[in-house]
C-alpha atoms as a PDB file:
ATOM      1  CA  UNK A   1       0.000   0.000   0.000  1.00  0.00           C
ATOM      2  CA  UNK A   2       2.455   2.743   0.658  1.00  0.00           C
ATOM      3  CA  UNK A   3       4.857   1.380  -2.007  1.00  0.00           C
ATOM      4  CA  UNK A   4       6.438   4.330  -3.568  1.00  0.00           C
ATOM      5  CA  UNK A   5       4.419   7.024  -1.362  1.00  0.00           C
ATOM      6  CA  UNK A   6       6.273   8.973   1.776  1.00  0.00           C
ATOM      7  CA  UNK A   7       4.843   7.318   5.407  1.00  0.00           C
ATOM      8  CA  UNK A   8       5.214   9.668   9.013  1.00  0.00           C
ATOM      9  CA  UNK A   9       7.166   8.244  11.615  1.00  0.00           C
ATOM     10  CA  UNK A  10       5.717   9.189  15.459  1.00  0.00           C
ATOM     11  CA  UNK A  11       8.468   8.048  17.714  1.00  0.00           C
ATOM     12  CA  UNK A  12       6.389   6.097  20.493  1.00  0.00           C
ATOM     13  CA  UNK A  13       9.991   4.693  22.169  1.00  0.00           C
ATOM     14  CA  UNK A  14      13.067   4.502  22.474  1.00  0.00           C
ATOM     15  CA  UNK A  15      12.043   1.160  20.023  1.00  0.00           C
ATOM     16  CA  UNK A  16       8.915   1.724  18.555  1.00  0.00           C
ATOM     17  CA  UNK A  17       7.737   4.166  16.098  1.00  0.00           C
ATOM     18  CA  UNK A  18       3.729   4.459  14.687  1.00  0.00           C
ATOM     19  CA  UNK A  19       3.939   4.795  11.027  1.00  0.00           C
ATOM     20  CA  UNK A  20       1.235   6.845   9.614  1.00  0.00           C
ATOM     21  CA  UNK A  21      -0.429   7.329   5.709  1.00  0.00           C
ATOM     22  CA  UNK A  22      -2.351  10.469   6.287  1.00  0.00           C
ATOM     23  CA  UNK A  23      -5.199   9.387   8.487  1.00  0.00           C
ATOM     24  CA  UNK A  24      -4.354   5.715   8.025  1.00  0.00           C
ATOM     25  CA  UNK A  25      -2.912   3.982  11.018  1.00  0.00           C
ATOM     26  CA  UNK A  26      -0.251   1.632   9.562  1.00  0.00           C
ATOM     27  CA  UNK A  27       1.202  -0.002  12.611  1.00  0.00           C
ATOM     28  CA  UNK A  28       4.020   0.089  14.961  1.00  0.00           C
ATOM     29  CA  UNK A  29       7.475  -0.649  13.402  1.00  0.00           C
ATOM     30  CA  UNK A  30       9.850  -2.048  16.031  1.00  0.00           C
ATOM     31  CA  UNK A  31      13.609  -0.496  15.330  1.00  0.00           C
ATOM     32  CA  UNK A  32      17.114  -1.329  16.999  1.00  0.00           C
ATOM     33  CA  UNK A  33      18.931   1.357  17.870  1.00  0.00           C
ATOM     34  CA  UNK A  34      21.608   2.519  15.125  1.00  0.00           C
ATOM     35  CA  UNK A  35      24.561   1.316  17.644  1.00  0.00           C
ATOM     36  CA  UNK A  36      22.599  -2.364  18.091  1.00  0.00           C
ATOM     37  CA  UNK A  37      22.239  -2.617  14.432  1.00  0.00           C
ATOM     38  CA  UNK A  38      25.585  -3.530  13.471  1.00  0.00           C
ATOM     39  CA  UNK A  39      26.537  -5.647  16.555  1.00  0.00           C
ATOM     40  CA  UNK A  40      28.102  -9.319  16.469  1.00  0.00           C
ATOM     41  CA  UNK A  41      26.726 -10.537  19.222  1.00  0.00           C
ATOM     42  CA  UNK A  42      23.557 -12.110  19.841  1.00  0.00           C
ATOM     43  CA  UNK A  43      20.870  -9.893  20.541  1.00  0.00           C
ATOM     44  CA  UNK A  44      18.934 -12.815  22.610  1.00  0.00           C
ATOM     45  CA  UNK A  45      20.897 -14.420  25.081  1.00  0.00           C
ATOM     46  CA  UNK A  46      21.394 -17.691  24.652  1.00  0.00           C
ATOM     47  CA  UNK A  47      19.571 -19.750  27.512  1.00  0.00           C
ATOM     48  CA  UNK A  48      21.949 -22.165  29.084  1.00  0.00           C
ATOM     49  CA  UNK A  49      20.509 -23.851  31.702  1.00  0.00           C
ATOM     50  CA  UNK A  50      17.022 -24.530  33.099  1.00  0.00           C
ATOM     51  CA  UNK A  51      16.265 -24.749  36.506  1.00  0.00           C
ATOM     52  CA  UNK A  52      13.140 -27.288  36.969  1.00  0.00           C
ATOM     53  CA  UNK A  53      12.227 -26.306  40.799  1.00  0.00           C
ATOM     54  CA  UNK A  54       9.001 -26.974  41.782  1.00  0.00           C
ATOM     55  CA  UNK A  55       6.356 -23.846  42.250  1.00  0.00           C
ATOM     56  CA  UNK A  56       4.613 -23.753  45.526  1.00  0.00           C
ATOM     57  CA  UNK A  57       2.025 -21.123  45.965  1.00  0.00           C
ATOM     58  CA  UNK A  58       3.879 -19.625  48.856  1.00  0.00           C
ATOM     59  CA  UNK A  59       7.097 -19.545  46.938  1.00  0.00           C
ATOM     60  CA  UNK A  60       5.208 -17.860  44.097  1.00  0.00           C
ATOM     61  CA  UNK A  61       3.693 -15.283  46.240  1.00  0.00           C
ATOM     62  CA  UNK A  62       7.093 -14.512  48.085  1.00  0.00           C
ATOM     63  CA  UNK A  63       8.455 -13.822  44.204  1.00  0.00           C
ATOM     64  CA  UNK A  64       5.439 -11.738  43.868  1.00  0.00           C
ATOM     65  CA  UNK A  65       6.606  -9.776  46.798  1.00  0.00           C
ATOM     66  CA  UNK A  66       9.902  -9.388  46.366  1.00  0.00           C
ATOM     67  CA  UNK A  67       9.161  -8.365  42.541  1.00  0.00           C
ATOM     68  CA  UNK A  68       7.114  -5.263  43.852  1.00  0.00           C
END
Protein backbone atom coordinates (compact mmCIF):
# COMPACT_ATOMS: atom_id res chain seq x y z
CA UNK A 1 0.00 0.00 0.00
CA UNK A 2 2.46 2.74 0.66
CA UNK A 3 4.86 1.38 -2.01
CA UNK A 4 6.44 4.33 -3.57
CA UNK A 5 4.42 7.02 -1.36
CA UNK A 6 6.27 8.97 1.78
CA UNK A 7 4.84 7.32 5.41
CA UNK A 8 5.21 9.67 9.01
CA UNK A 9 7.17 8.24 11.62
CA UNK A 10 5.72 9.19 15.46
CA UNK A 11 8.47 8.05 17.71
CA UNK A 12 6.39 6.10 20.49
CA UNK A 13 9.99 4.69 22.17
CA UNK A 14 13.07 4.50 22.47
CA UNK A 15 12.04 1.16 20.02
CA UNK A 16 8.91 1.72 18.56
CA UNK A 17 7.74 4.17 16.10
CA UNK A 18 3.73 4.46 14.69
CA UNK A 19 3.94 4.80 11.03
CA UNK A 20 1.23 6.84 9.61
CA UNK A 21 -0.43 7.33 5.71
CA UNK A 22 -2.35 10.47 6.29
CA UNK A 23 -5.20 9.39 8.49
CA UNK A 24 -4.35 5.71 8.03
CA UNK A 25 -2.91 3.98 11.02
CA UNK A 26 -0.25 1.63 9.56
CA UNK A 27 1.20 0.00 12.61
CA UNK A 28 4.02 0.09 14.96
CA UNK A 29 7.48 -0.65 13.40
CA UNK A 30 9.85 -2.05 16.03
CA UNK A 31 13.61 -0.50 15.33
CA UNK A 32 17.11 -1.33 17.00
CA UNK A 33 18.93 1.36 17.87
CA UNK A 34 21.61 2.52 15.12
CA UNK A 35 24.56 1.32 17.64
CA UNK A 36 22.60 -2.36 18.09
CA UNK A 37 22.24 -2.62 14.43
CA UNK A 38 25.59 -3.53 13.47
CA UNK A 39 26.54 -5.65 16.55
CA UNK A 40 28.10 -9.32 16.47
CA UNK A 41 26.73 -10.54 19.22
CA UNK A 42 23.56 -12.11 19.84
CA UNK A 43 20.87 -9.89 20.54
CA UNK A 44 18.93 -12.81 22.61
CA UNK A 45 20.90 -14.42 25.08
CA UNK A 46 21.39 -17.69 24.65
CA UNK A 47 19.57 -19.75 27.51
CA UNK A 48 21.95 -22.17 29.08
CA UNK A 49 20.51 -23.85 31.70
CA UNK A 50 17.02 -24.53 33.10
CA UNK A 51 16.26 -24.75 36.51
CA UNK A 52 13.14 -27.29 36.97
CA UNK A 53 12.23 -26.31 40.80
CA UNK A 54 9.00 -26.97 41.78
CA UNK A 55 6.36 -23.85 42.25
CA UNK A 56 4.61 -23.75 45.53
CA UNK A 57 2.03 -21.12 45.96
CA UNK A 58 3.88 -19.63 48.86
CA UNK A 59 7.10 -19.54 46.94
CA UNK A 60 5.21 -17.86 44.10
CA UNK A 61 3.69 -15.28 46.24
CA UNK A 62 7.09 -14.51 48.09
CA UNK A 63 8.46 -13.82 44.20
CA UNK A 64 5.44 -11.74 43.87
CA UNK A 65 6.61 -9.78 46.80
CA UNK A 66 9.90 -9.39 46.37
CA UNK A 67 9.16 -8.37 42.54
CA UNK A 68 7.11 -5.26 43.85
Amino acid sequence: MAAGHVIGLKQESELKWRARFFDVDLGVIECLPLTDAFWSGAVIETVTAVHTEAASPETTRQRLAAST
